[in-house]
Each structure stands twice: as C-alpha cells, then as structure tokens.
C-alpha atoms as a PDB file:
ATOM      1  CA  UNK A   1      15.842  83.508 -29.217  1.00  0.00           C
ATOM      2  CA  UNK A   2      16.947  86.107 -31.779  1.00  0.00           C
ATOM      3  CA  UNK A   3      15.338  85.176 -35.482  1.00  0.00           C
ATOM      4  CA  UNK A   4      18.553  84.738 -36.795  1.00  0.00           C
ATOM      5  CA  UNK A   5      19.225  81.384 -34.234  1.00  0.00           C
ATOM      6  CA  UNK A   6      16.176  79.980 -35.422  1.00  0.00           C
ATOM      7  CA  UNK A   7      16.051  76.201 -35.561  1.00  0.00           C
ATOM      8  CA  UNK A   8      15.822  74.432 -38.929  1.00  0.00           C
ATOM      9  CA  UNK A   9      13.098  71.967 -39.662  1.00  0.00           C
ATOM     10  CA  UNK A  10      10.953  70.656 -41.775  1.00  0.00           C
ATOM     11  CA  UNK A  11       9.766  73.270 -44.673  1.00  0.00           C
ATOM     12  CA  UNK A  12       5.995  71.831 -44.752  1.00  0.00           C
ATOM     13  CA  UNK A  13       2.704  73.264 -45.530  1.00  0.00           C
ATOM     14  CA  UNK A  14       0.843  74.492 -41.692  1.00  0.00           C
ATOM     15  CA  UNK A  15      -2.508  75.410 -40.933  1.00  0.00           C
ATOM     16  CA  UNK A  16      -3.510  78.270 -38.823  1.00  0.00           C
ATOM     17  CA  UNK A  17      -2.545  76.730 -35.631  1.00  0.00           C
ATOM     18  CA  UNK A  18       1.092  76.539 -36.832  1.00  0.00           C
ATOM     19  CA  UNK A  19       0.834  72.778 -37.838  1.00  0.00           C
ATOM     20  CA  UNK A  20       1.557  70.627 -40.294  1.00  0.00           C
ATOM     21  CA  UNK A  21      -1.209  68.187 -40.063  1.00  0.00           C
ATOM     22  CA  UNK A  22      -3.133  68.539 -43.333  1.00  0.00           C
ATOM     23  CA  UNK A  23      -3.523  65.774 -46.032  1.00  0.00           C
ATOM     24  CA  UNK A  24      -0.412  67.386 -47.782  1.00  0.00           C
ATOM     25  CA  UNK A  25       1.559  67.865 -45.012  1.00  0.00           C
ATOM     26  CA  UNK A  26       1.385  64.418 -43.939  1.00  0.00           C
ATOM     27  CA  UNK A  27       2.110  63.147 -47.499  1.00  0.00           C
ATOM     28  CA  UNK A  28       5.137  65.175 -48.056  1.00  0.00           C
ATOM     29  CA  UNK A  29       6.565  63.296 -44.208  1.00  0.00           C
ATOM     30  CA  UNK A  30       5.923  60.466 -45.833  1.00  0.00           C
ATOM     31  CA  UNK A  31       7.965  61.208 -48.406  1.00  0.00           C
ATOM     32  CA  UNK A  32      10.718  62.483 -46.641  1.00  0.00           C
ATOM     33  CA  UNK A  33      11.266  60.460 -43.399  1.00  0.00           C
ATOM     34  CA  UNK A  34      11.719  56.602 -45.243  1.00  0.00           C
ATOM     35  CA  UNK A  35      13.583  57.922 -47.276  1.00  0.00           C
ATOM     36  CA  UNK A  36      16.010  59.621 -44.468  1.00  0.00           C
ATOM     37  CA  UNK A  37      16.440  56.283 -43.249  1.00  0.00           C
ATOM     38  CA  UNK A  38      17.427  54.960 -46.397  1.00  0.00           C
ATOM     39  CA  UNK A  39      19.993  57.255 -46.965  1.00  0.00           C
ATOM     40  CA  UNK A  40      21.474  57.418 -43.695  1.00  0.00           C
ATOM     41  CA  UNK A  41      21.103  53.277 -43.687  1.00  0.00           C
ATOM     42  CA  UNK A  42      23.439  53.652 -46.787  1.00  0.00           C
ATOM     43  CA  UNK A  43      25.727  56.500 -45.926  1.00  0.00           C
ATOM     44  CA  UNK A  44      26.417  54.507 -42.748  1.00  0.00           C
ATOM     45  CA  UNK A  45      26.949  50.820 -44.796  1.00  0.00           C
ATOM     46  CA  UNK A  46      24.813  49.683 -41.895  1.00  0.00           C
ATOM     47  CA  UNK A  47      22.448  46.232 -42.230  1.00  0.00           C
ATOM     48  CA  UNK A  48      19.454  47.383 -40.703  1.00  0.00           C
ATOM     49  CA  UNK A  49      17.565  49.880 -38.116  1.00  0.00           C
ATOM     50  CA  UNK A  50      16.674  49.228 -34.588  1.00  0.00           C
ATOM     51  CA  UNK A  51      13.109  50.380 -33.538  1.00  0.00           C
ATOM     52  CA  UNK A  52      11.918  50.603 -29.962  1.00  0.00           C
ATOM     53  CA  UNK A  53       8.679  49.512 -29.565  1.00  0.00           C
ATOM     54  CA  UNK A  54       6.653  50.735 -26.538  1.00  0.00           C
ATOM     55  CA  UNK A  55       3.193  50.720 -27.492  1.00  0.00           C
ATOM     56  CA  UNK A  56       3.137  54.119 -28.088  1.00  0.00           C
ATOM     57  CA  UNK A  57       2.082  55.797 -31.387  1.00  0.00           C
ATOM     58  CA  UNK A  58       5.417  57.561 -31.818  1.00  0.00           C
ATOM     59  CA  UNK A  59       7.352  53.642 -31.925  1.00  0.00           C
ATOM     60  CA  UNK A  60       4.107  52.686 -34.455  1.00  0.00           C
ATOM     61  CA  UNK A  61       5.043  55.475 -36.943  1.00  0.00           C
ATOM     62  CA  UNK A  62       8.535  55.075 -36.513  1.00  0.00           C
ATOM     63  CA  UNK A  63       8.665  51.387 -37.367  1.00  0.00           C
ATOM     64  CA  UNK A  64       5.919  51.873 -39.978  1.00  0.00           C
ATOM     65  CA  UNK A  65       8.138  54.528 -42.004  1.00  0.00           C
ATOM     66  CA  UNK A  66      11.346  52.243 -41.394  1.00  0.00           C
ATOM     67  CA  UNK A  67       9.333  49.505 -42.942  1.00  0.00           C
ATOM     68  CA  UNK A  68       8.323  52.073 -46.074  1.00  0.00           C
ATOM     69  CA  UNK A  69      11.921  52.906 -46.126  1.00  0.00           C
ATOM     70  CA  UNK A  70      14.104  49.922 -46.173  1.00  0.00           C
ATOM     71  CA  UNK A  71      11.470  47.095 -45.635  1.00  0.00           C
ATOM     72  CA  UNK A  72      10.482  44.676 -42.730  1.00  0.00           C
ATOM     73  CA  UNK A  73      13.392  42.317 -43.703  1.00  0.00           C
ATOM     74  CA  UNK A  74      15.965  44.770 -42.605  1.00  0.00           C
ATOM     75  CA  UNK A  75      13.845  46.075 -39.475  1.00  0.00           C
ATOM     76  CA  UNK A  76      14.504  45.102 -35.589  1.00  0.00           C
ATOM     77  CA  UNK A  77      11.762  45.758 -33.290  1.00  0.00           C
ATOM     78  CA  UNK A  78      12.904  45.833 -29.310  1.00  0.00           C
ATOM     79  CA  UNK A  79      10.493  45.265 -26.655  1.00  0.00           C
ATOM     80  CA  UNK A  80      11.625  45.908 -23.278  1.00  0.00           C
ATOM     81  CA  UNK A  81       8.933  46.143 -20.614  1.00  0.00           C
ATOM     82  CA  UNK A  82      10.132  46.676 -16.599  1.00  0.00           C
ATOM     83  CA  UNK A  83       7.607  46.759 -14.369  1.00  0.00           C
ATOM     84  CA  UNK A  84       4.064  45.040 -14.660  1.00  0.00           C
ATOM     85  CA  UNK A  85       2.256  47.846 -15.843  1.00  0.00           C
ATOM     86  CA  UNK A  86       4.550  47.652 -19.157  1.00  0.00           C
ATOM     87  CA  UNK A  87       2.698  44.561 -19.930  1.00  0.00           C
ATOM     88  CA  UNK A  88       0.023  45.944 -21.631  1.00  0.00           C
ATOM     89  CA  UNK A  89       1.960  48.251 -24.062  1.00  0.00           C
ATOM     90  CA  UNK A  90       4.279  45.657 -24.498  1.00  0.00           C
ATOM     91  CA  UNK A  91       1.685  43.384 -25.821  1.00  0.00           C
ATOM     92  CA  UNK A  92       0.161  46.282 -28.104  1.00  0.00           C
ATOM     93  CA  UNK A  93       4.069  46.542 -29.800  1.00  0.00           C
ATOM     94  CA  UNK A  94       4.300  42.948 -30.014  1.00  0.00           C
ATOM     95  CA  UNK A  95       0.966  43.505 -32.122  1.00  0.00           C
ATOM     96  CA  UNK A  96       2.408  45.935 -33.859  1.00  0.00           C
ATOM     97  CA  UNK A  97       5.581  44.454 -34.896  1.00  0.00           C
ATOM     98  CA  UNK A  98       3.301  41.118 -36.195  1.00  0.00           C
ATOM     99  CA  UNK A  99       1.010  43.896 -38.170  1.00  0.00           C
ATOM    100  CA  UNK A 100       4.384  45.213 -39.693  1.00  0.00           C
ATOM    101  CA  UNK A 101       6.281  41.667 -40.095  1.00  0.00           C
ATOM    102  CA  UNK A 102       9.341  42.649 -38.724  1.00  0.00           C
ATOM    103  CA  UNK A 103      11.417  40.684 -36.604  1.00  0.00           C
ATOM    104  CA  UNK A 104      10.607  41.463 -32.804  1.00  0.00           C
ATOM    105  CA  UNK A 105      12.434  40.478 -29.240  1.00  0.00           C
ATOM    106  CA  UNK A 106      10.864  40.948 -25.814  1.00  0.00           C
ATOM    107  CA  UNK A 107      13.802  41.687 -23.553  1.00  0.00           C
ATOM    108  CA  UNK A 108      12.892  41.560 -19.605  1.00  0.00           C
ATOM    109  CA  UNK A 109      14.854  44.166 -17.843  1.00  0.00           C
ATOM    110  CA  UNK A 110      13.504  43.833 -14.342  1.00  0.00           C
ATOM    111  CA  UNK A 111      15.921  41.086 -13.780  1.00  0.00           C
ATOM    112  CA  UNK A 112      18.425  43.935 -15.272  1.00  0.00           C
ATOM    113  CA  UNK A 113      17.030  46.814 -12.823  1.00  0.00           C
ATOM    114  CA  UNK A 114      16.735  44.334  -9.851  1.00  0.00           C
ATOM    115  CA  UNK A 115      21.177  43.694  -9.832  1.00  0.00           C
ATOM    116  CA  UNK A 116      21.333  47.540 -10.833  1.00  0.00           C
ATOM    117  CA  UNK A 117      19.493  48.378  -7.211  1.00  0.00           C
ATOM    118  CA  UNK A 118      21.163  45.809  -5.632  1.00  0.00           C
ATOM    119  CA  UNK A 119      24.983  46.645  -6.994  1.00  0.00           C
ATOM    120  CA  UNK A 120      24.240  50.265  -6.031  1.00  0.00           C
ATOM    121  CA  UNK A 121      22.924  49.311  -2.855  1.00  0.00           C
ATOM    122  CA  UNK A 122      26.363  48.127  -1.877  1.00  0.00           C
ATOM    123  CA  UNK A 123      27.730  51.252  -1.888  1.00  0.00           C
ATOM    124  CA  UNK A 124      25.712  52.607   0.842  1.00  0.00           C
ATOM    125  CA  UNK A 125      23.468  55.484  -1.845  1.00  0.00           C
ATOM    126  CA  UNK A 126      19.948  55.090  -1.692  1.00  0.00           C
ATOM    127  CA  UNK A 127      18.078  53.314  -4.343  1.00  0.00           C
ATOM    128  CA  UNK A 128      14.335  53.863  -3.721  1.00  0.00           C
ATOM    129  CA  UNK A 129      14.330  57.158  -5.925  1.00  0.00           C
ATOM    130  CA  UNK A 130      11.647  56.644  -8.025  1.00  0.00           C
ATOM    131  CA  UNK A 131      12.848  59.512 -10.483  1.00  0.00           C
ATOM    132  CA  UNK A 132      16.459  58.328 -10.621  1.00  0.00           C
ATOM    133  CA  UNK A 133      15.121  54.509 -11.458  1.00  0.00           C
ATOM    134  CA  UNK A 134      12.915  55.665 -14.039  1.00  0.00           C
ATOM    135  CA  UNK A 135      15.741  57.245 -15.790  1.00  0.00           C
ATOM    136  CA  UNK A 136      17.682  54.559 -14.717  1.00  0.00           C
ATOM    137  CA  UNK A 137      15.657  52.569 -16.925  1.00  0.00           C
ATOM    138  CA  UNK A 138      15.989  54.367 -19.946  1.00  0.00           C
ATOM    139  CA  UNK A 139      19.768  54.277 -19.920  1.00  0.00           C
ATOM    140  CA  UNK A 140      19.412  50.543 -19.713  1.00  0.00           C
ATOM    141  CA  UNK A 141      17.056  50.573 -22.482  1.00  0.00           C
ATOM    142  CA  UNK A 142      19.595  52.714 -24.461  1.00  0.00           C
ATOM    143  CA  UNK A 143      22.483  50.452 -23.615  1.00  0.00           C
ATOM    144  CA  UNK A 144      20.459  47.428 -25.130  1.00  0.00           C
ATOM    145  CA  UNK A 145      19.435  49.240 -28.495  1.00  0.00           C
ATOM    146  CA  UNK A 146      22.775  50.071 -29.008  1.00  0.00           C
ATOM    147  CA  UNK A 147      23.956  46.250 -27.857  1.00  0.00           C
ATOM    148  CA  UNK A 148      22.072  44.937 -30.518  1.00  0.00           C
ATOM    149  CA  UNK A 149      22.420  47.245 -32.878  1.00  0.00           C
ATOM    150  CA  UNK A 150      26.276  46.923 -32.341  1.00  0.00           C
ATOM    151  CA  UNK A 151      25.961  43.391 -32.703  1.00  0.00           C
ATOM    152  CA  UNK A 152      23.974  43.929 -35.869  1.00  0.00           C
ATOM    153  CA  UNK A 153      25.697  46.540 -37.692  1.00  0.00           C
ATOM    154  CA  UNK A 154      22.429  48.307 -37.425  1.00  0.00           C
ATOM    155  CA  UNK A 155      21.561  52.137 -36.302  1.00  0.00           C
ATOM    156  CA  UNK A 156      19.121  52.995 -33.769  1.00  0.00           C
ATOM    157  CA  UNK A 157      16.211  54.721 -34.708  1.00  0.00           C
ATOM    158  CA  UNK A 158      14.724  57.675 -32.124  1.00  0.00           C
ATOM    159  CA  UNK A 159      11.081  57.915 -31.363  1.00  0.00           C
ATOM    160  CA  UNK A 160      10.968  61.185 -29.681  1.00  0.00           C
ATOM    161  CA  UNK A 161       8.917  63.639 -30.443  1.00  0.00           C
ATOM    162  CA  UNK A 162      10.042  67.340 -30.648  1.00  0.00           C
ATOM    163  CA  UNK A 163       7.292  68.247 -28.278  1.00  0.00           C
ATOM    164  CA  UNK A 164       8.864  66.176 -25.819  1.00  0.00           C
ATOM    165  CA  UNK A 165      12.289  67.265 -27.040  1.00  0.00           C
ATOM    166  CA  UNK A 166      11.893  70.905 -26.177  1.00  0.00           C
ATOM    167  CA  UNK A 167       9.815  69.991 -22.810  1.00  0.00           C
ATOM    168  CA  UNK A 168      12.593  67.829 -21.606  1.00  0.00           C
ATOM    169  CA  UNK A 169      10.242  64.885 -20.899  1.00  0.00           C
ATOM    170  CA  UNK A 170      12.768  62.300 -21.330  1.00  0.00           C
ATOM    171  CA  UNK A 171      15.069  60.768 -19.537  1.00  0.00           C
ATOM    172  CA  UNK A 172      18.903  62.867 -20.195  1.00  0.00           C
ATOM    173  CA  UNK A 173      21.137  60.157 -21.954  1.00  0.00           C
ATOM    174  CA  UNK A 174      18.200  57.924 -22.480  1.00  0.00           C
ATOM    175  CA  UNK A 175      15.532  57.990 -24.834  1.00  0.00           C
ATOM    176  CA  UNK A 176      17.866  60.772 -26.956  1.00  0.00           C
ATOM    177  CA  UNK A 177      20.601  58.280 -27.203  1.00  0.00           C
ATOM    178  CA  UNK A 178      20.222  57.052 -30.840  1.00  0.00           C
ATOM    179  CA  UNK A 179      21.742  57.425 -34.040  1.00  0.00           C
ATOM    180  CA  UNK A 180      18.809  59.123 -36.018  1.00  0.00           C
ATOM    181  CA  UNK A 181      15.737  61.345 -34.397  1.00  0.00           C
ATOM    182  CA  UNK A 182      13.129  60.546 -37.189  1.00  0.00           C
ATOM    183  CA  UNK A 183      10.802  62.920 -35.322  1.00  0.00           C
ATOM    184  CA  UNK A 184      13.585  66.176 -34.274  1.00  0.00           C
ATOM    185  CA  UNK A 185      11.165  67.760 -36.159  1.00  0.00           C
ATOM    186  CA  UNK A 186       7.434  67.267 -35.636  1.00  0.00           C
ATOM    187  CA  UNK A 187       5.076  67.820 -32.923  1.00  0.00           C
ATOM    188  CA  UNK A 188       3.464  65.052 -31.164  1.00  0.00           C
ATOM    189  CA  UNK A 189       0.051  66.480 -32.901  1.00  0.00           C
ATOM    190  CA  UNK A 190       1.763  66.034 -36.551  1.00  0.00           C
ATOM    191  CA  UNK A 191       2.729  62.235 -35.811  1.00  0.00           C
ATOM    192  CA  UNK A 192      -0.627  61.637 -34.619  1.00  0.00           C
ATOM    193  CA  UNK A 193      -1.780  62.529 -37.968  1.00  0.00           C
ATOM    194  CA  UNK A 194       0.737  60.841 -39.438  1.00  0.00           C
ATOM    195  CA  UNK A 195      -0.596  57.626 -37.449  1.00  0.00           C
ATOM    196  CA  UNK A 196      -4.066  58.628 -39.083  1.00  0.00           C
ATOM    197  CA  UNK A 197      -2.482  58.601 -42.615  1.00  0.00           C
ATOM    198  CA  UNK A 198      -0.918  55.766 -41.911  1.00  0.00           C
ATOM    199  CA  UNK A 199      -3.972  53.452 -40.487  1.00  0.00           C
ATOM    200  CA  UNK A 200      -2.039  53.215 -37.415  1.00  0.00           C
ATOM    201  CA  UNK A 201      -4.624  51.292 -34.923  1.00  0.00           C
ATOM    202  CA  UNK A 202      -6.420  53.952 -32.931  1.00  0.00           C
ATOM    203  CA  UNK A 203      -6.127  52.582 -29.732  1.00  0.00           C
ATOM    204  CA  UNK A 204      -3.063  53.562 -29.755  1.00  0.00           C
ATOM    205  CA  UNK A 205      -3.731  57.678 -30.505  1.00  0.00           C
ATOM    206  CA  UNK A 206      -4.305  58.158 -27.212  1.00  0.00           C
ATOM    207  CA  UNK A 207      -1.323  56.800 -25.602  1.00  0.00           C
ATOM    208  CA  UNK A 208       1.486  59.010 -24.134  1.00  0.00           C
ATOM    209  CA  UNK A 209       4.584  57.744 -23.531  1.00  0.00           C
ATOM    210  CA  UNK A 210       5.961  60.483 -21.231  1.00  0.00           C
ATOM    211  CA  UNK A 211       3.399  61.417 -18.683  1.00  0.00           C
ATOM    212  CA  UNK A 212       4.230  63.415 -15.766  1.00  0.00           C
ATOM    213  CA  UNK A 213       5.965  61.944 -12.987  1.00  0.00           C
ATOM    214  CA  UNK A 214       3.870  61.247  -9.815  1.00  0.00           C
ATOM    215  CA  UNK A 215       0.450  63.117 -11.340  1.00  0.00           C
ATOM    216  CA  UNK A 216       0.292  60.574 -13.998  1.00  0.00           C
ATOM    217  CA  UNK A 217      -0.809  63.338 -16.514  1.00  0.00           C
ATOM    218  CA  UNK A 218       0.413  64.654 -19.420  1.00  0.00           C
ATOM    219  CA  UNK A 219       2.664  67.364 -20.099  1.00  0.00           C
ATOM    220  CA  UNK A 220      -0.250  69.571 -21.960  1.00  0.00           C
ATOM    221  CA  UNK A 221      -2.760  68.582 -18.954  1.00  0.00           C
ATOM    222  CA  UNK A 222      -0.065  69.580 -16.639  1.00  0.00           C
ATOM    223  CA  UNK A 223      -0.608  72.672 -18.405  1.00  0.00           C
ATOM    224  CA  UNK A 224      -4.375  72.727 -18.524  1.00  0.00           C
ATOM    225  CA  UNK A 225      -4.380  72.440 -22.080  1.00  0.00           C
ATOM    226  CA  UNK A 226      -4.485  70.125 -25.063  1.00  0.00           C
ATOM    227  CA  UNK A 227      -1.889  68.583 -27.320  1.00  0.00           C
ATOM    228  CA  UNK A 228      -2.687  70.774 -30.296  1.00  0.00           C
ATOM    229  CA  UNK A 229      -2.761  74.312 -28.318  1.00  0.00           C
ATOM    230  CA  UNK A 230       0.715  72.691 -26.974  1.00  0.00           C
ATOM    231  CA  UNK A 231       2.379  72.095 -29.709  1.00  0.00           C
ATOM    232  CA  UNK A 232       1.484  75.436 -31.309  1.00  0.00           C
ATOM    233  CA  UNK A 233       2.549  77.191 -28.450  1.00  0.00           C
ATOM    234  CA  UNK A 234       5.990  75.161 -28.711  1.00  0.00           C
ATOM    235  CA  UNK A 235       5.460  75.882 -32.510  1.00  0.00           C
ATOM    236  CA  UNK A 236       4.929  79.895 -32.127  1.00  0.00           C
ATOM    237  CA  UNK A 237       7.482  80.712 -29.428  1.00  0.00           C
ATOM    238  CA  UNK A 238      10.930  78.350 -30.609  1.00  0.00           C
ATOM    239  CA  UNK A 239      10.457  77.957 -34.656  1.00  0.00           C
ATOM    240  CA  UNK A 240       8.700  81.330 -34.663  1.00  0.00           C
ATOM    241  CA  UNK A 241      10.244  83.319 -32.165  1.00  0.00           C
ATOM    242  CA  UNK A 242       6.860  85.262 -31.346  1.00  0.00           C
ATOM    243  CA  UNK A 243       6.204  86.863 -28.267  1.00  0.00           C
ATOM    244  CA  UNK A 244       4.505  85.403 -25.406  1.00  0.00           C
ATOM    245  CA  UNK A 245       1.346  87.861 -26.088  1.00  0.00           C
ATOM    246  CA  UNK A 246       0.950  87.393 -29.561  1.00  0.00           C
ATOM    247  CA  UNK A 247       1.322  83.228 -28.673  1.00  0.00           C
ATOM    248  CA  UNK A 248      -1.405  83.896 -26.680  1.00  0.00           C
ATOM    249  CA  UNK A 249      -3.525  85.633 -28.707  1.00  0.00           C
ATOM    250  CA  UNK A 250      -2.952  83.165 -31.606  1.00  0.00           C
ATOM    251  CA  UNK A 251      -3.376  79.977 -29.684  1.00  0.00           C
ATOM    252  CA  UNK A 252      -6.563  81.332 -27.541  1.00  0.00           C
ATOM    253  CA  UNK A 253      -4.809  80.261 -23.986  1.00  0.00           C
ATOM    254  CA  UNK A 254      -3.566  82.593 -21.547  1.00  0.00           C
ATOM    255  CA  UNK A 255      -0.565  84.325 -21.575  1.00  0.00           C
ATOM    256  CA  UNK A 256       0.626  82.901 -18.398  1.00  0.00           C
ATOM    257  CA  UNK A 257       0.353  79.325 -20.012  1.00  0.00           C
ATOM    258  CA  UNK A 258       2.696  80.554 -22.750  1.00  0.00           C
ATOM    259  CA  UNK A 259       5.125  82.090 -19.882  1.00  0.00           C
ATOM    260  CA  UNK A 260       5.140  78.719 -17.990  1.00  0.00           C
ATOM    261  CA  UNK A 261       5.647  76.993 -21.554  1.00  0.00           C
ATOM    262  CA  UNK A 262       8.889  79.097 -22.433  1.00  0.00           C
ATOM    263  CA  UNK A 263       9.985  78.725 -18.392  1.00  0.00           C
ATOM    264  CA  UNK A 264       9.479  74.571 -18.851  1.00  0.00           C
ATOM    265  CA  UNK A 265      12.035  74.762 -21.987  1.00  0.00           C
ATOM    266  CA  UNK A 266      14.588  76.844 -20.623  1.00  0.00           C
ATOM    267  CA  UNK A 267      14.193  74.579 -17.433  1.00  0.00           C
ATOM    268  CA  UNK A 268      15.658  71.548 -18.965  1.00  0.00           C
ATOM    269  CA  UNK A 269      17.504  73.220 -22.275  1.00  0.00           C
ATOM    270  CA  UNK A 270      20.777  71.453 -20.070  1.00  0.00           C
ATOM    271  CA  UNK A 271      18.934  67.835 -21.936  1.00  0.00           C
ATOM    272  CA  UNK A 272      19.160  69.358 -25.412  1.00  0.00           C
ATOM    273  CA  UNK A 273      22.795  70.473 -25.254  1.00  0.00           C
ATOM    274  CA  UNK A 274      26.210  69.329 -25.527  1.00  0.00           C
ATOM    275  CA  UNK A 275      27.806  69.414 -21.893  1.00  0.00           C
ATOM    276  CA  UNK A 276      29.178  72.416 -20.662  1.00  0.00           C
ATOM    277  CA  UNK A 277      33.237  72.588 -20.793  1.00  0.00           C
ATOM    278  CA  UNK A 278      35.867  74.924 -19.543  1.00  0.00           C
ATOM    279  CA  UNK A 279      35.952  77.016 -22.751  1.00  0.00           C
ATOM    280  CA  UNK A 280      32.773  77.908 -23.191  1.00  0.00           C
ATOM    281  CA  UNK A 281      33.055  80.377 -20.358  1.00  0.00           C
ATOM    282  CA  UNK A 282      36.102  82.342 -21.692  1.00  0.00           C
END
C-alpha cells in the first residue's frame, strides 16, 4: 500500500503502540461516535437504530453510544441466539439491553436454520458444512436486522471491529451488512477501552465474538500473540504503511508474525471490496 492510498480514520491522540486508548482518546470517541448516529439518524429521516446484541463487548459499546446518541427510546436491541451454546451470551445482552433500557427481542433462529438445511437438502448439496452454516447464520441474522429495521424505518447499526474488518473474521455479506460501521475505525483494543470508560460490565472484556473456526481461539492467539501487539501490527502495516521489519521492531514480535499478519489481510481483502466486474480488468 503506497502512502498516498492510505485509509482515512479517526484523527485521535495514540500512544506508543499506535493506539488510541488513553483517557483522551477515549473521550474524544465518545464525542464523536453518538453523535455520528445522530446525524446519520437525521440525514436518513429514519425513527430509530437497530443494535445487535450478542453478548459481546463490541454490541455493549455500540448500544451504549446509540443510547448517548439518540436515547434508549429510539433504540432496538436484537437478540438472536442459534445453537445452545448462544444461550449464555444471549442472556448477558438481554442484561445488557435491561442495564441500557432499551427495548429488546429474542428472536430464535434455529427453527429458521433447521427449514434452511432442510430446503437445501432437497436439492441434493450437502448441508453438514459447518463453515458454510456458520455463515449461513449470519446472513440470516442480517436479513432479520434489516426486516425489522425495514419495518421500523430504522438503520442498522454495525458492531464490527476494524481488527476483525481487515482480518476477514466475519462472515462475507453478514455481519458487514448494515447501514453504519460505528467501529470502521477502531481496533478491538480501543473499544475495549472504550467499554472501560464506559463502565461496561467486565465480564464481558474478555469475550470474542469471532474466534477461530474449529481451534476455538482467537485470531491474535492464532497468531501467538495478544490483542494489543495485534492491533498495532494491523495499526503499523495498513494506516501506517511501515514495513514488515520496522512493525516488528516496534511491536517486539517477530517479523514472521507481521508477514503472516499482512498475508491474513490480503487473504480475505475479496470481504472488504466491492465485487469484481468486467471493467475493472480493461
């Protein structure tokens, strides 16, 4: 990436580590990201926002700041839990959405993924593929957002994080499908400060909403590192455009972390892009 393609974000104060987690850094966010969602509430003449809730500390923030923004009266928590072992987040957003005030529906979609499998059963293609259900899941959860939303006149509010954003941990046409990404730009370790600032309940810190398929970790222990080191990697080589060395040297990891880092983006850039079409290869 040539300096002159850099992405734009956030202008906020960082630390050393590339960052923006101090006191004023996460004061100036919570200046700016309510009142985003006021003014794209109003640009849009929309009646409210849509918030998925999954028990995760990015769906915390996000309804938190849409609560600072345009308060709980015009706020719509979703709760959509699949399988069994979404019970227990699901009760921790329910909590959440009670903390907050805001008006909160549990919507059951293994009833929903149950005709899926069984409708594309019929057509003879498998439909054990644990990857292509788990994204199959997301696309229904994207489908009811915007239902409601529709339904509403509201917008959907995104929850991704732009660590997860550049590592392509999400599902492609799922979690990304919403109106406005409050967190396109911060790191998974900035909203987690964020969450401190904001008395967020920290049982929740610790939560990750995208671990690896089949390992069950994370993406930075898939990468024998921590969040922080992460995210200033992530920091370092896109909004920086260092070089892998001087990542390296920076962040105090090897440089073969930062090589596998910059491979793992350019492995799923096709998630962050519009579709290819004819004329973009002329």
């Amino acid at each position: 990436m040539s300096k002159s393609t850099h992405p734009r974000t956030l202008k906020l104060p960082r630390e050393q580590h590339g960052l923006a987690t101090s006191t004023a850094a996460t004061r100036r966010i919570q200046g700016i990201l309510p009142a985003f969602l006021e003014k794209k509430l109003i640009d849009a003449e929309a009646n409210g926002l849509v918030v998925p809730l999954d028990g995760s500390v990015e769906s915390a923030v996000a309804a938190a700041l849409a609560v600072d923004g345009i308060g709980a009266e015009h706020v719509t928590g979703l709760v959509m839990p699949v399988q069994l072992s979404d019970e227990g987040p699901a009760r921790t957003a329910e909590t959440v959405a009670s903390l907050l005030d805001i008006d909160c529906h549990r919507i059951h979609l293994q009833p929903v993924l149950t005709a899926f499998q069984r409708a594309v059963g019929e057509t003879g293609e498998p439909t054990d593929d644990l990857v292509a259900m788990q994204n199959a899941s997301e696309r229904v959860r994207m489908a009811c957002k915007y239902y409601v939303a529709n339904s509403k006149n509201e917008l959907v509010v995104g929850t991704v994080s732009r660590t997860d954003r550049l590592l392509g941990s999400v599902a492609k046409h799922g979690e990304n499908g919403v109106d406005l990404s409050l967190f396109g730009d911060l790191y998974r370790t900035e909203i987690e400060s964020l969450a401190a600032a904001l008395a967020v309940p920290s049982d929740l810190l610790n939560q990750s909403t995208h671990p690896v398929k089949d390992t069950g970790a994370t993406d930075a222990a898939e990468l024998g590192i921590d969040q922080q080191a992460l995210d200033s990697i992530l920091h370092f080589v896109i909004d920086r455009d260092y070089s892998a060395s001087v990542v390296a040297d920076k962040v105090g990891v090897g440089e073969s972390v930062v090589e596998r880092t910059i491979q793992w983006c350019a492995s799923t850039r096709h998630k962050r892009h519009t579709p290819p079409k004819p004329s973009m290869d002329t």
